[in-house]
PDB file of N, CA and C in Angstrom:
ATOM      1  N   UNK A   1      52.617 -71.785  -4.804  1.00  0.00           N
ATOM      2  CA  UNK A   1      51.918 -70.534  -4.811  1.00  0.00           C
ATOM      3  C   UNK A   1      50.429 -70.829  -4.707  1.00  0.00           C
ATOM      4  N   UNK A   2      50.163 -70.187  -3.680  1.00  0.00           N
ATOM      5  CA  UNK A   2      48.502 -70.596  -3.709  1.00  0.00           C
ATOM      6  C   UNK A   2      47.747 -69.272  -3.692  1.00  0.00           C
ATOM      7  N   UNK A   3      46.701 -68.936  -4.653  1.00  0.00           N
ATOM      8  CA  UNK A   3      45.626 -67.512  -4.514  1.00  0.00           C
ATOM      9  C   UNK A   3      44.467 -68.057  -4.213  1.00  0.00           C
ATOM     10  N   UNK A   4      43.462 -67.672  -3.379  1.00  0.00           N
ATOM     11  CA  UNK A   4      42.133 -67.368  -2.979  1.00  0.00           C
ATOM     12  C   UNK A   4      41.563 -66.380  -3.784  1.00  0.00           C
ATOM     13  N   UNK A   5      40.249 -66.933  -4.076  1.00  0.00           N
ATOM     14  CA  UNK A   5      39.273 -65.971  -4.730  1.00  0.00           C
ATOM     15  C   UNK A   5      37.839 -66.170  -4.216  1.00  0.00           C
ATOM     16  N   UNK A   6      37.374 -65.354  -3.563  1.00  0.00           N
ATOM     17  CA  UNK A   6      36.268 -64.982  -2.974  1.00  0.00           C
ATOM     18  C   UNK A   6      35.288 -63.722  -4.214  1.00  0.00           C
ATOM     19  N   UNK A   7      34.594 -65.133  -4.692  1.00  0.00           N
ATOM     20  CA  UNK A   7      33.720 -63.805  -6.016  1.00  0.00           C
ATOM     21  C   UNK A   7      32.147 -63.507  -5.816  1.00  0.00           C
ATOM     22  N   UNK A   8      31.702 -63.950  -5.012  1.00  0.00           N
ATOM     23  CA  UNK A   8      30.515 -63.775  -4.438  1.00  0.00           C
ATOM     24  C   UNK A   8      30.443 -64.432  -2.722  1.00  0.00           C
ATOM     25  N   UNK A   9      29.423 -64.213  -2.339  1.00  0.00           N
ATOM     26  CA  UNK A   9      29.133 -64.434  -1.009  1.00  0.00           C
ATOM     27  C   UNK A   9      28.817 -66.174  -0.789  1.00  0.00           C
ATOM     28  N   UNK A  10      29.120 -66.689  -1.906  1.00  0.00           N
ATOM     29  CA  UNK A  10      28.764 -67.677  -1.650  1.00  0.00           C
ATOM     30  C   UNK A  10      29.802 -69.138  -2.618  1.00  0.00           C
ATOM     31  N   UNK A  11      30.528 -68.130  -3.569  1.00  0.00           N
ATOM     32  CA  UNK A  11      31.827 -69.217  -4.364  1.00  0.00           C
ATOM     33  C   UNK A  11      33.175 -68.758  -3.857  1.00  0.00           C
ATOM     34  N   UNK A  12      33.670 -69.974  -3.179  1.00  0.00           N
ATOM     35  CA  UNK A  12      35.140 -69.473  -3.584  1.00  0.00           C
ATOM     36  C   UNK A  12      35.952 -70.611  -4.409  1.00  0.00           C
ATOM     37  N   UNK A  13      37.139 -70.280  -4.908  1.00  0.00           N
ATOM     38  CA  UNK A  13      37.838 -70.775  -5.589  1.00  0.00           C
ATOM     39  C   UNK A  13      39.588 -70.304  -5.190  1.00  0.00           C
ATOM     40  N   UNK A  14      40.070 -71.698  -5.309  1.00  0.00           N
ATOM     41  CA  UNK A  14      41.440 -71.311  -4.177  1.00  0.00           C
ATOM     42  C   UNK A  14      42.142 -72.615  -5.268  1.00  0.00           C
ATOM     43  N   UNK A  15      44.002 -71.488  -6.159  1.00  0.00           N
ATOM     44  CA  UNK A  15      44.275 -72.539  -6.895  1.00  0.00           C
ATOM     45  C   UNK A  15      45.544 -72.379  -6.358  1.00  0.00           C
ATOM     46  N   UNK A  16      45.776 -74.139  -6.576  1.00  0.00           N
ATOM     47  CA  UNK A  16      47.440 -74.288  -5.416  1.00  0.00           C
ATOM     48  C   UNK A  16      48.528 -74.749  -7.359  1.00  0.00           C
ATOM     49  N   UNK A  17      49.438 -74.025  -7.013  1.00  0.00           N
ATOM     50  CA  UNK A  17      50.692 -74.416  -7.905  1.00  0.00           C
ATOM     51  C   UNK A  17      51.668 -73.920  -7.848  1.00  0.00           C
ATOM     52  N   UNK A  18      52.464 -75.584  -7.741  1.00  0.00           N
ATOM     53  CA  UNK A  18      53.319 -75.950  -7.422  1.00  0.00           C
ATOM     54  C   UNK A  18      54.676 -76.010  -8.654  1.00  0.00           C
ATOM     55  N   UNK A  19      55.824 -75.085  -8.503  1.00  0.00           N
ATOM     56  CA  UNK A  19      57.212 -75.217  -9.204  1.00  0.00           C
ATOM     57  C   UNK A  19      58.386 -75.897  -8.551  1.00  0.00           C
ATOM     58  N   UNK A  20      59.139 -76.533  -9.704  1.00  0.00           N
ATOM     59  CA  UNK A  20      60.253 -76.826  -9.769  1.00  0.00           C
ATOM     60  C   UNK A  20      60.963 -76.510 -10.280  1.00  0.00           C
ATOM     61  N   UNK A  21      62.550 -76.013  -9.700  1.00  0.00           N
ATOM     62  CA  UNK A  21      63.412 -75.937  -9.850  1.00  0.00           C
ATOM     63  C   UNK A  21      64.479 -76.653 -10.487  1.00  0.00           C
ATOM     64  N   UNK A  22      64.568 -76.830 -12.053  1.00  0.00           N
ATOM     65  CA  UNK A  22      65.461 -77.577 -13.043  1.00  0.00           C
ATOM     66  C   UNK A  22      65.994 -77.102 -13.967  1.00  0.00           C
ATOM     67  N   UNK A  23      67.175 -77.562 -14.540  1.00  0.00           N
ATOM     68  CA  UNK A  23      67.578 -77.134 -15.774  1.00  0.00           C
ATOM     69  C   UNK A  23      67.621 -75.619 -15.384  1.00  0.00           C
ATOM     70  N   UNK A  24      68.296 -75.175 -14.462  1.00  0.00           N
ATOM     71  CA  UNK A  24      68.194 -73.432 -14.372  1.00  0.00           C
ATOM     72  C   UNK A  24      66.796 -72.546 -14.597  1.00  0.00           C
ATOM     73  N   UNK A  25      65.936 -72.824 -14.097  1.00  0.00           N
ATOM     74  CA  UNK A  25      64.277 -72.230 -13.957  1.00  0.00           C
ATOM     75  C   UNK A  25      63.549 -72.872 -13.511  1.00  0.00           C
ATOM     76  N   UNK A  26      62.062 -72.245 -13.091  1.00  0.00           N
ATOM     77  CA  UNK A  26      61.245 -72.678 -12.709  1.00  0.00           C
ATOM     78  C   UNK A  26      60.011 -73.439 -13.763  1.00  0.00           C
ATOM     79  N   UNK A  27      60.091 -74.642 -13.638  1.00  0.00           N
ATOM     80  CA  UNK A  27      58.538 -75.419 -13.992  1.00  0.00           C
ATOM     81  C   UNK A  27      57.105 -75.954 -12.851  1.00  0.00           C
ATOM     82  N   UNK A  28      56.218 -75.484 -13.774  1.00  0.00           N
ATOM     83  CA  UNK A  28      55.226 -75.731 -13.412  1.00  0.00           C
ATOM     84  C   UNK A  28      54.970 -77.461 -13.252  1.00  0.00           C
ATOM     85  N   UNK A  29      54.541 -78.360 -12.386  1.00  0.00           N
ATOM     86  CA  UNK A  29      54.518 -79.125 -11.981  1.00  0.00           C
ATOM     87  C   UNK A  29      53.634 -79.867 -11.811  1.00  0.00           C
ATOM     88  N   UNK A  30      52.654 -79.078 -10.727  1.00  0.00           N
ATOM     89  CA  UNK A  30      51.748 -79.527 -10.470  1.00  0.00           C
ATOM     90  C   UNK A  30      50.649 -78.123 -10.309  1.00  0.00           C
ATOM     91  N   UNK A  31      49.170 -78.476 -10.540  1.00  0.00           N
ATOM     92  CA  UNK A  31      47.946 -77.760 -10.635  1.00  0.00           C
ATOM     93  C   UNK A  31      46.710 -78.452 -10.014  1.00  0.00           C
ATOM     94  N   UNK A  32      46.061 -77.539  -8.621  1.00  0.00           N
ATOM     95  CA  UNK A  32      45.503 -77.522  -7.976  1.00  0.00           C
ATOM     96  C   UNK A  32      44.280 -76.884  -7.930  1.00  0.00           C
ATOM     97  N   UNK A  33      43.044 -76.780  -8.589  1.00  0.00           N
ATOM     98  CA  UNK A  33      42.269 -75.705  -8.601  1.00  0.00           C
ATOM     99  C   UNK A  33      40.928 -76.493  -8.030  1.00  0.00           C
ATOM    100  N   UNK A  34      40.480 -75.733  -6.959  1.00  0.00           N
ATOM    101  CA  UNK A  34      38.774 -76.079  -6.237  1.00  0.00           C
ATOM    102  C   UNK A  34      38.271 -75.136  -6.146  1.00  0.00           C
ATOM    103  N   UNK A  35      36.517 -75.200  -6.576  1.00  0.00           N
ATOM    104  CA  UNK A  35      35.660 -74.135  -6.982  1.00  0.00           C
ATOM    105  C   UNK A  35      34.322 -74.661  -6.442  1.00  0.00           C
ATOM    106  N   UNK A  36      34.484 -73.702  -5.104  1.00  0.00           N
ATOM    107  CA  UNK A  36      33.158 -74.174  -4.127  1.00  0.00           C
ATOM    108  C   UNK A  36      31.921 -73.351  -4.298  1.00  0.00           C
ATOM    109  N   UNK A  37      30.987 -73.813  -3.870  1.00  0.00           N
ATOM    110  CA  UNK A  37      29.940 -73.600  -3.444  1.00  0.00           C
ATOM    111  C   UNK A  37      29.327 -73.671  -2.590  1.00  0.00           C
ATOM    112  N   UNK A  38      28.838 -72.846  -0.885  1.00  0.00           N
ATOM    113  CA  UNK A  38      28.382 -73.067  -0.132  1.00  0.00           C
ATOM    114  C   UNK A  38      27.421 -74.697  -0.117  1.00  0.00           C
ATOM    115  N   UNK A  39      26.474 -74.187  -1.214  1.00  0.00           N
ATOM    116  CA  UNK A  39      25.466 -75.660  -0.851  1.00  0.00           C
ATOM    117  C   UNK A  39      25.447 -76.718  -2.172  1.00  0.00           C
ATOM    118  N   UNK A  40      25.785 -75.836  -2.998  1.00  0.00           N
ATOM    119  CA  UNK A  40      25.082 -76.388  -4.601  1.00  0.00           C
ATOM    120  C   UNK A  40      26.805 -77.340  -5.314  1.00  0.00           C
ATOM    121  N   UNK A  41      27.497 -77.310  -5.221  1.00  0.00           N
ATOM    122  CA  UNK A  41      29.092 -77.534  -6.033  1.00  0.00           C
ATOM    123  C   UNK A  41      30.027 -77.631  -4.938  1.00  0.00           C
ATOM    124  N   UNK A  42      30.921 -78.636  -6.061  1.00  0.00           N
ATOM    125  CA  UNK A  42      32.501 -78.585  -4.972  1.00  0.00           C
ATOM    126  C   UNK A  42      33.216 -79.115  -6.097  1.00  0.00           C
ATOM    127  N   UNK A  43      34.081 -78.763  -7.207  1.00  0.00           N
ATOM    128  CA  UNK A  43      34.928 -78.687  -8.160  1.00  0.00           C
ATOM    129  C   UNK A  43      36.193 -79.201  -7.992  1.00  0.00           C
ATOM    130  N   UNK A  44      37.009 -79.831  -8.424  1.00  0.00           N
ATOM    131  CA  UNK A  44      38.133 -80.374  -7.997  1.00  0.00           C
ATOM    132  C   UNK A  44      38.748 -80.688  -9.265  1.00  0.00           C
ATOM    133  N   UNK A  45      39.955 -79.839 -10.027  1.00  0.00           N
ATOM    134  CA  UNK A  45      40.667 -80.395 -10.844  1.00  0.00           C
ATOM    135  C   UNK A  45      42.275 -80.620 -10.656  1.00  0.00           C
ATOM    136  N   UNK A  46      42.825 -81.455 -10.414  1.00  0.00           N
ATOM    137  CA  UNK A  46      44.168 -81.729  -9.915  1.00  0.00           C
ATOM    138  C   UNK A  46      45.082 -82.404 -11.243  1.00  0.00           C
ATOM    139  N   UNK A  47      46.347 -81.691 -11.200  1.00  0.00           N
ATOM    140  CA  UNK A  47      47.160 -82.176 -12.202  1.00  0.00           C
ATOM    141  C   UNK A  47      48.593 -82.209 -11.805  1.00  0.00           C
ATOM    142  N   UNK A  48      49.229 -83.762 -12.179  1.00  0.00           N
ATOM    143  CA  UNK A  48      50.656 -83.336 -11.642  1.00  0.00           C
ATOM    144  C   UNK A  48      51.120 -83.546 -13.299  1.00  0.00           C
ATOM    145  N   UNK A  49      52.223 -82.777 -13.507  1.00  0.00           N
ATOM    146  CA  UNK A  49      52.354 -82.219 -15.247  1.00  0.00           C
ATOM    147  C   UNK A  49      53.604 -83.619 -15.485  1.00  0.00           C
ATOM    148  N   UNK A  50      54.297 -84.102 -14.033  1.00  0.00           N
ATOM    149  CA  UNK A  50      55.538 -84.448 -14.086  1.00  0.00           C
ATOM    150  C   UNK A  50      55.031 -85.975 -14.738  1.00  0.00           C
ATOM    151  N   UNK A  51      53.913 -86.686 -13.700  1.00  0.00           N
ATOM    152  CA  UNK A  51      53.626 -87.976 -14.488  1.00  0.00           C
ATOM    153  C   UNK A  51      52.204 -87.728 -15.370  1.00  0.00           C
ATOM    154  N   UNK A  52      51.720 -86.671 -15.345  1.00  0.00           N
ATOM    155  CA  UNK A  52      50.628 -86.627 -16.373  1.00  0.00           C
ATOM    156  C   UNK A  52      49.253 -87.311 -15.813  1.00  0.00           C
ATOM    157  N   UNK A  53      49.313 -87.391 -14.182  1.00  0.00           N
ATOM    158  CA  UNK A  53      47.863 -87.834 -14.228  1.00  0.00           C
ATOM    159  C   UNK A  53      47.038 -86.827 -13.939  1.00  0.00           C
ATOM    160  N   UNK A  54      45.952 -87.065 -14.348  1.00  0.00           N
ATOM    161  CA  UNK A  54      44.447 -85.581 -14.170  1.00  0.00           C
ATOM    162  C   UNK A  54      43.582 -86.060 -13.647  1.00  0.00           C
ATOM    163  N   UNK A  55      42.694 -85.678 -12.317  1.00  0.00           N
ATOM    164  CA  UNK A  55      41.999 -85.876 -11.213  1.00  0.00           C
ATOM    165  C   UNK A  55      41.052 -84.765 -11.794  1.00  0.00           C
ATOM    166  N   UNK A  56      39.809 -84.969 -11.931  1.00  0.00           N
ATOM    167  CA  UNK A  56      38.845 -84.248 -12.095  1.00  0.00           C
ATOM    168  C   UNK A  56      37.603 -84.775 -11.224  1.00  0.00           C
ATOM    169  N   UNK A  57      36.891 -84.072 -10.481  1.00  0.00           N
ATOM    170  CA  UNK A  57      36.440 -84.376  -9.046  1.00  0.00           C
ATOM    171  C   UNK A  57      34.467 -83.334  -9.076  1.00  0.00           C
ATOM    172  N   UNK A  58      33.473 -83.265  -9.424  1.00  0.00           N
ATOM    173  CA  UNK A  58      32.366 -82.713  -9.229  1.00  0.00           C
ATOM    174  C   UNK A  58      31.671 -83.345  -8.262  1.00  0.00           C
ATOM    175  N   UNK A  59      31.124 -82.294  -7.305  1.00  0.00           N
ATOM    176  CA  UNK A  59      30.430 -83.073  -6.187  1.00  0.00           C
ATOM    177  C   UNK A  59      28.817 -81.941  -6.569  1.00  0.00           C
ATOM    178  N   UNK A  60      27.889 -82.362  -6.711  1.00  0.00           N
ATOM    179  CA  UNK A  60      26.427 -81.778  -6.669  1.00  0.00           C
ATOM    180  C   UNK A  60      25.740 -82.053  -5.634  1.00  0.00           C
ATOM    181  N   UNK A  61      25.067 -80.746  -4.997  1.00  0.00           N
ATOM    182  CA  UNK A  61      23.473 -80.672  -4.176  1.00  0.00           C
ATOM    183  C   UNK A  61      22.825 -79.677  -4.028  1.00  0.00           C
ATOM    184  N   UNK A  62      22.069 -79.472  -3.240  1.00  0.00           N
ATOM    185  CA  UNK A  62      21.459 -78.519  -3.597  1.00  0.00           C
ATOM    186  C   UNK A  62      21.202 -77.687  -2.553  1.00  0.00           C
ATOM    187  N   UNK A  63      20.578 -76.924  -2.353  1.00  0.00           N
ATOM    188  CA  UNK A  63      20.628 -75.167  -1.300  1.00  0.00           C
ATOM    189  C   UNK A  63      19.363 -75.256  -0.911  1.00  0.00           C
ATOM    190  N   UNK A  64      18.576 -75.937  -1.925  1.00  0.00           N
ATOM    191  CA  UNK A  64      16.860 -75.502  -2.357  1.00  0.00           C
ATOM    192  C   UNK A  64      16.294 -76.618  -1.528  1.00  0.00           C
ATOM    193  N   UNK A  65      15.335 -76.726  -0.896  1.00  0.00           N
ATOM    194  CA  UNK A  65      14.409 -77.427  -0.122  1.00  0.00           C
ATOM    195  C   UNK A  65      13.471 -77.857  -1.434  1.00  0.00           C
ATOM    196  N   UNK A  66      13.189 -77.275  -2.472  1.00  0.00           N
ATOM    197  CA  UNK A  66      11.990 -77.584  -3.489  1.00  0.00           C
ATOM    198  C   UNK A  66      13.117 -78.690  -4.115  1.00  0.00           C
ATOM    199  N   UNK A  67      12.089 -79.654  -4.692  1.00  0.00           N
ATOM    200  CA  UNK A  67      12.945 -80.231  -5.173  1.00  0.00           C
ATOM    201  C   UNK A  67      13.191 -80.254  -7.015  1.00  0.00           C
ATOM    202  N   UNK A  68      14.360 -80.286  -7.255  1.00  0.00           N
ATOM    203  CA  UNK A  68      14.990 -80.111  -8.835  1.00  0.00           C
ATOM    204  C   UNK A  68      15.706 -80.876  -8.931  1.00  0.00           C
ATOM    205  N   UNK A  69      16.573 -81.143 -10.530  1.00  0.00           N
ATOM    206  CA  UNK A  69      16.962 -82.303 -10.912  1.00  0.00           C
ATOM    207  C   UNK A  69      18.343 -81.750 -10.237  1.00  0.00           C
ATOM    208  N   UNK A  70      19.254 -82.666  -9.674  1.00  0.00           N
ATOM    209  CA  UNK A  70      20.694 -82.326  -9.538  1.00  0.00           C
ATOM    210  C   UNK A  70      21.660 -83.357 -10.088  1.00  0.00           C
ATOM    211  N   UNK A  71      22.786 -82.433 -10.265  1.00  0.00           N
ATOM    212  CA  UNK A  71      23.566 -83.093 -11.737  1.00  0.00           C
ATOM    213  C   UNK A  71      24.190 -84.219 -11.166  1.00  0.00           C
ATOM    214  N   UNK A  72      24.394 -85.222 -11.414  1.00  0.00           N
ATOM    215  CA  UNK A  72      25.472 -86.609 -10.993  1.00  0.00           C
ATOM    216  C   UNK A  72      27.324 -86.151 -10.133  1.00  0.00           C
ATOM    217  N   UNK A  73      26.887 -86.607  -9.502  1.00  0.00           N
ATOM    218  CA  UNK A  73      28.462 -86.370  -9.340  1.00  0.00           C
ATOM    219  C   UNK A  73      29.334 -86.947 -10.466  1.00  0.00           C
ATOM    220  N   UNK A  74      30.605 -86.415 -10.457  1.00  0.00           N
ATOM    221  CA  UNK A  74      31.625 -87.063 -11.519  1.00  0.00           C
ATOM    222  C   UNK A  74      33.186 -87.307 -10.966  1.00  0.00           C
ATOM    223  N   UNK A  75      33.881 -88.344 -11.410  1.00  0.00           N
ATOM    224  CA  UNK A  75      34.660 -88.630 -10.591  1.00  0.00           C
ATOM    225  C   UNK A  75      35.722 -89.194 -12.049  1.00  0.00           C
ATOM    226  N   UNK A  76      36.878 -88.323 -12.264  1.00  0.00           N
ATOM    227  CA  UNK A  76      37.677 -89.307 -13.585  1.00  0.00           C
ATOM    228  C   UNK A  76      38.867 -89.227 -13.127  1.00  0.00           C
ATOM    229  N   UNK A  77      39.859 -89.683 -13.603  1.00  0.00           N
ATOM    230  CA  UNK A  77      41.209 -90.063 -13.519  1.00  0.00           C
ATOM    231  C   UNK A  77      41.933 -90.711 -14.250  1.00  0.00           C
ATOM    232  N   UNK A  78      42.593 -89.821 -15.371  1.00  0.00           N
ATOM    233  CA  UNK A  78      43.278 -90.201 -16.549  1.00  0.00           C
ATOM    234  C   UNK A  78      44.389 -89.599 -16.733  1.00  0.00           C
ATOM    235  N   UNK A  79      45.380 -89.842 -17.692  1.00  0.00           N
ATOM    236  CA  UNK A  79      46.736 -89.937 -18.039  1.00  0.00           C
ATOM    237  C   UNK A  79      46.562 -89.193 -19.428  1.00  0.00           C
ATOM    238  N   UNK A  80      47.191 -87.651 -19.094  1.00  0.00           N
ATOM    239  CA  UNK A  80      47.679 -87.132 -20.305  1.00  0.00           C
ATOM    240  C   UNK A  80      49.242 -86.248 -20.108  1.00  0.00           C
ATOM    241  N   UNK A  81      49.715 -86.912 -21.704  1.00  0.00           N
ATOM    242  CA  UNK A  81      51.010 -86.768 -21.453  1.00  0.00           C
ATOM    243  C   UNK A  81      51.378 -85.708 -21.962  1.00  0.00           C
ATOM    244  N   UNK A  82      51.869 -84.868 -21.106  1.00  0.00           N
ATOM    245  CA  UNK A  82      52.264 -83.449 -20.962  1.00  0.00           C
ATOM    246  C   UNK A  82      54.271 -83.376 -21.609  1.00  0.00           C
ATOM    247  N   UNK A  83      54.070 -83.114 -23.031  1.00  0.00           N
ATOM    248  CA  UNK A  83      55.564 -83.056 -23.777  1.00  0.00           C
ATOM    249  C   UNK A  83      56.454 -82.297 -23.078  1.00  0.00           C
ATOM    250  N   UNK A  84      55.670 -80.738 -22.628  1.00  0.00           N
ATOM    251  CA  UNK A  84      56.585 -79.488 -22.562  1.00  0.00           C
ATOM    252  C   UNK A  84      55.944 -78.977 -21.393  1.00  0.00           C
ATOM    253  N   UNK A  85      56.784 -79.089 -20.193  1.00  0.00           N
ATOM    254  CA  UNK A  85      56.292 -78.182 -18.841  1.00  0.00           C
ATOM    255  C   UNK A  85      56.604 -76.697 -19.056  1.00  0.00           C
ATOM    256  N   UNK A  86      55.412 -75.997 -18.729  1.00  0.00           N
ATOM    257  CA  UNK A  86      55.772 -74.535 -18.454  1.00  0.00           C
ATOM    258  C   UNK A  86      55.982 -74.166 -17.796  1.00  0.00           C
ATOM    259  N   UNK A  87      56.977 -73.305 -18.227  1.00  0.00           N
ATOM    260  CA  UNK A  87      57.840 -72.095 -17.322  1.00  0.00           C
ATOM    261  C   UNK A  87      57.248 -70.844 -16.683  1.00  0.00           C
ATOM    262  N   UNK A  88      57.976 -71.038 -15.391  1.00  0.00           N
ATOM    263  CA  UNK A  88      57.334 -70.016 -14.475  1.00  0.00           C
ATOM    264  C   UNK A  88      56.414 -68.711 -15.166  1.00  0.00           C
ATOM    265  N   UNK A  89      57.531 -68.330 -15.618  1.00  0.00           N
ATOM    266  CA  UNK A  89      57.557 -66.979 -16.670  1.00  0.00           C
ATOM    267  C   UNK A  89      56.716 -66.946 -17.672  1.00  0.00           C
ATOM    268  N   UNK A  90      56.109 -67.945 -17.760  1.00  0.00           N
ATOM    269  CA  UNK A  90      55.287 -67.382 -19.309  1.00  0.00           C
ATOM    270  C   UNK A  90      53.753 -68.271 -18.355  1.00  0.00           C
ATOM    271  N   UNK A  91      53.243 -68.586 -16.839  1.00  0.00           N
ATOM    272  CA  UNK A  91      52.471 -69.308 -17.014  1.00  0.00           C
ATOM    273  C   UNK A  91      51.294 -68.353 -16.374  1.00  0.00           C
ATOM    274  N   UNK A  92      50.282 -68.013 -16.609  1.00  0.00           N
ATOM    275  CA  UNK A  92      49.153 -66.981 -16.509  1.00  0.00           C
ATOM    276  C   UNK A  92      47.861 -68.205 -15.953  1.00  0.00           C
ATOM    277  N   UNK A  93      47.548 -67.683 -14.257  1.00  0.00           N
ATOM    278  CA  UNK A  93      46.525 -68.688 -14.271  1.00  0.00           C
ATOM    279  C   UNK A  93      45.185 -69.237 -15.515  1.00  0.00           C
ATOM    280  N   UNK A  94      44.828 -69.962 -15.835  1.00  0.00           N
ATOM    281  CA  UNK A  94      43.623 -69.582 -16.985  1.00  0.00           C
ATOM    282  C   UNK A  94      43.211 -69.700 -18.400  1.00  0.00           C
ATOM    283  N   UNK A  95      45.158 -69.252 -18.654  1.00  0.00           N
ATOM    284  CA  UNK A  95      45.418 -69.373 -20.238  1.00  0.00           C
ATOM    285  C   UNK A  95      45.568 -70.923 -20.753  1.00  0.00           C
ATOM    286  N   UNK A  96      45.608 -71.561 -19.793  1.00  0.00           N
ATOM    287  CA  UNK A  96      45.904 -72.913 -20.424  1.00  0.00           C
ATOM    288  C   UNK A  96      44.697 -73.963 -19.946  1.00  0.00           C
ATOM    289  N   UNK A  97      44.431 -74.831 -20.832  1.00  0.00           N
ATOM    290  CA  UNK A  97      43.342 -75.671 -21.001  1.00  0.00           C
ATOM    291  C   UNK A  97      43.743 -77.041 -21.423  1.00  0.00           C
ATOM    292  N   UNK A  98      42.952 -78.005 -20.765  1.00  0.00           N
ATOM    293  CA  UNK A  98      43.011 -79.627 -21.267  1.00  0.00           C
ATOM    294  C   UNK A  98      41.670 -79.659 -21.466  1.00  0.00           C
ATOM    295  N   UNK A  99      41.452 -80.935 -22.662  1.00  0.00           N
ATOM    296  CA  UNK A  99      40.341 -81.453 -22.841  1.00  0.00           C
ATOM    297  C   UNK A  99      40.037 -82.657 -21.856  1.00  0.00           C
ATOM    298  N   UNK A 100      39.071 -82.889 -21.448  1.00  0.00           N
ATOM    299  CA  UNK A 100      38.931 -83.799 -20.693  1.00  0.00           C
ATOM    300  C   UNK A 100      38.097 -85.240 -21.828  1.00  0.00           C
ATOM    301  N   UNK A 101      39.044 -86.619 -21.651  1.00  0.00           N
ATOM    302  CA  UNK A 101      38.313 -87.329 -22.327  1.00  0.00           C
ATOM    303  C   UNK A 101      37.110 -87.903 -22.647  1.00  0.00           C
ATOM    304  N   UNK A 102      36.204 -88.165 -23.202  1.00  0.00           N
ATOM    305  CA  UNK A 102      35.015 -88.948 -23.920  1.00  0.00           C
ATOM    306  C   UNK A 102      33.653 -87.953 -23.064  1.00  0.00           C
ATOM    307  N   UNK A 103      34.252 -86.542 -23.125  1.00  0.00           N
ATOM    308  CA  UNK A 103      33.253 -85.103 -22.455  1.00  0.00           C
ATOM    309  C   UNK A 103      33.483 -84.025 -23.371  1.00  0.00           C
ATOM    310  N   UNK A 104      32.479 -83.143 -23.325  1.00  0.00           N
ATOM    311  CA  UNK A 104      32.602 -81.874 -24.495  1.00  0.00           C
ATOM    312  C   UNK A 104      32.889 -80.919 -23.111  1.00  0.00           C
ATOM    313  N   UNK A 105      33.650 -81.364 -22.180  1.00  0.00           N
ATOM    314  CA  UNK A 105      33.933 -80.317 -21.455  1.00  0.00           C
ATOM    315  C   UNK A 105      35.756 -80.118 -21.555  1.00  0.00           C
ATOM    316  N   UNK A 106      36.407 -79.006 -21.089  1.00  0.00           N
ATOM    317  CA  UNK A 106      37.795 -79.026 -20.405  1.00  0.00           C
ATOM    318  C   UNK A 106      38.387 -78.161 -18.901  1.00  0.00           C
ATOM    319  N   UNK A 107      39.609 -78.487 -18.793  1.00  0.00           N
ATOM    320  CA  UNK A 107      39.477 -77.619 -17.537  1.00  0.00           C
ATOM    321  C   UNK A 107      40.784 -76.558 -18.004  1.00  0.00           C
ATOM    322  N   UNK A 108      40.482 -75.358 -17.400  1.00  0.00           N
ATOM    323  CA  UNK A 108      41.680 -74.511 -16.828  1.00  0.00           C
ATOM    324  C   UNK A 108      42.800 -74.473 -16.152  1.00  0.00           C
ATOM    325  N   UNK A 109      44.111 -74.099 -16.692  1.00  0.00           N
ATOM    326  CA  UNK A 109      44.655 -74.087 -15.187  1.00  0.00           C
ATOM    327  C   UNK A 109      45.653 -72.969 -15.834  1.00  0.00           C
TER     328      UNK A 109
END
């Protein structure tokens, strides 16, 4: 299942996820979410739930000819182990969150 979101003239955000068919229902699997920015961002959080690896992906620049500080790109790839896949039925883009390690940040999916 993939949705597009066009929220200004200048971000979009387009999240791909992917179910499987087991045990009589659908699980969530895998999670796809990129959150662009014409000039300034390019967001990338990827998760497959089945082996637990997490791809987290920031690309920075800038729009502006003046020049300002711009943030580092970031690039991680770690292993969290996911006990309980969710079911089709109860999964709401958004509501669910990981912490991302040795960062006071997390992501959505």
């Amino acid at each position: 299942m993939t949705q597009v979101f066009n929220t200004n003239s200048r971000h979009t955000q387009t999240y791909t996820h992917t179910f499987r068919f087991q045990n009589g229902d659908f699980y969530l699997i895998g999670s796809h979410d990129r959150f662009e920015d014409t000039c300034d961002l390019n967001y990338l959080n990827e998760i497959n739930f089945s082996t637990g690896k997490v791809i987290i992906d920031e690309e920075h620049s800038s729009c502006d000819d003046e020049e300002r500080i711009i943030p580092k790109d970031i690039h991680k790839e770690f292993i969290h182990p996911f006990k309980i896949l969710i079911k089709m039925d109860n999964f709401r883009i958004g509501e669910n969150k990981l912490k991302i390690p040795d960062s006071d940040k997390e992501i959505h999916y």
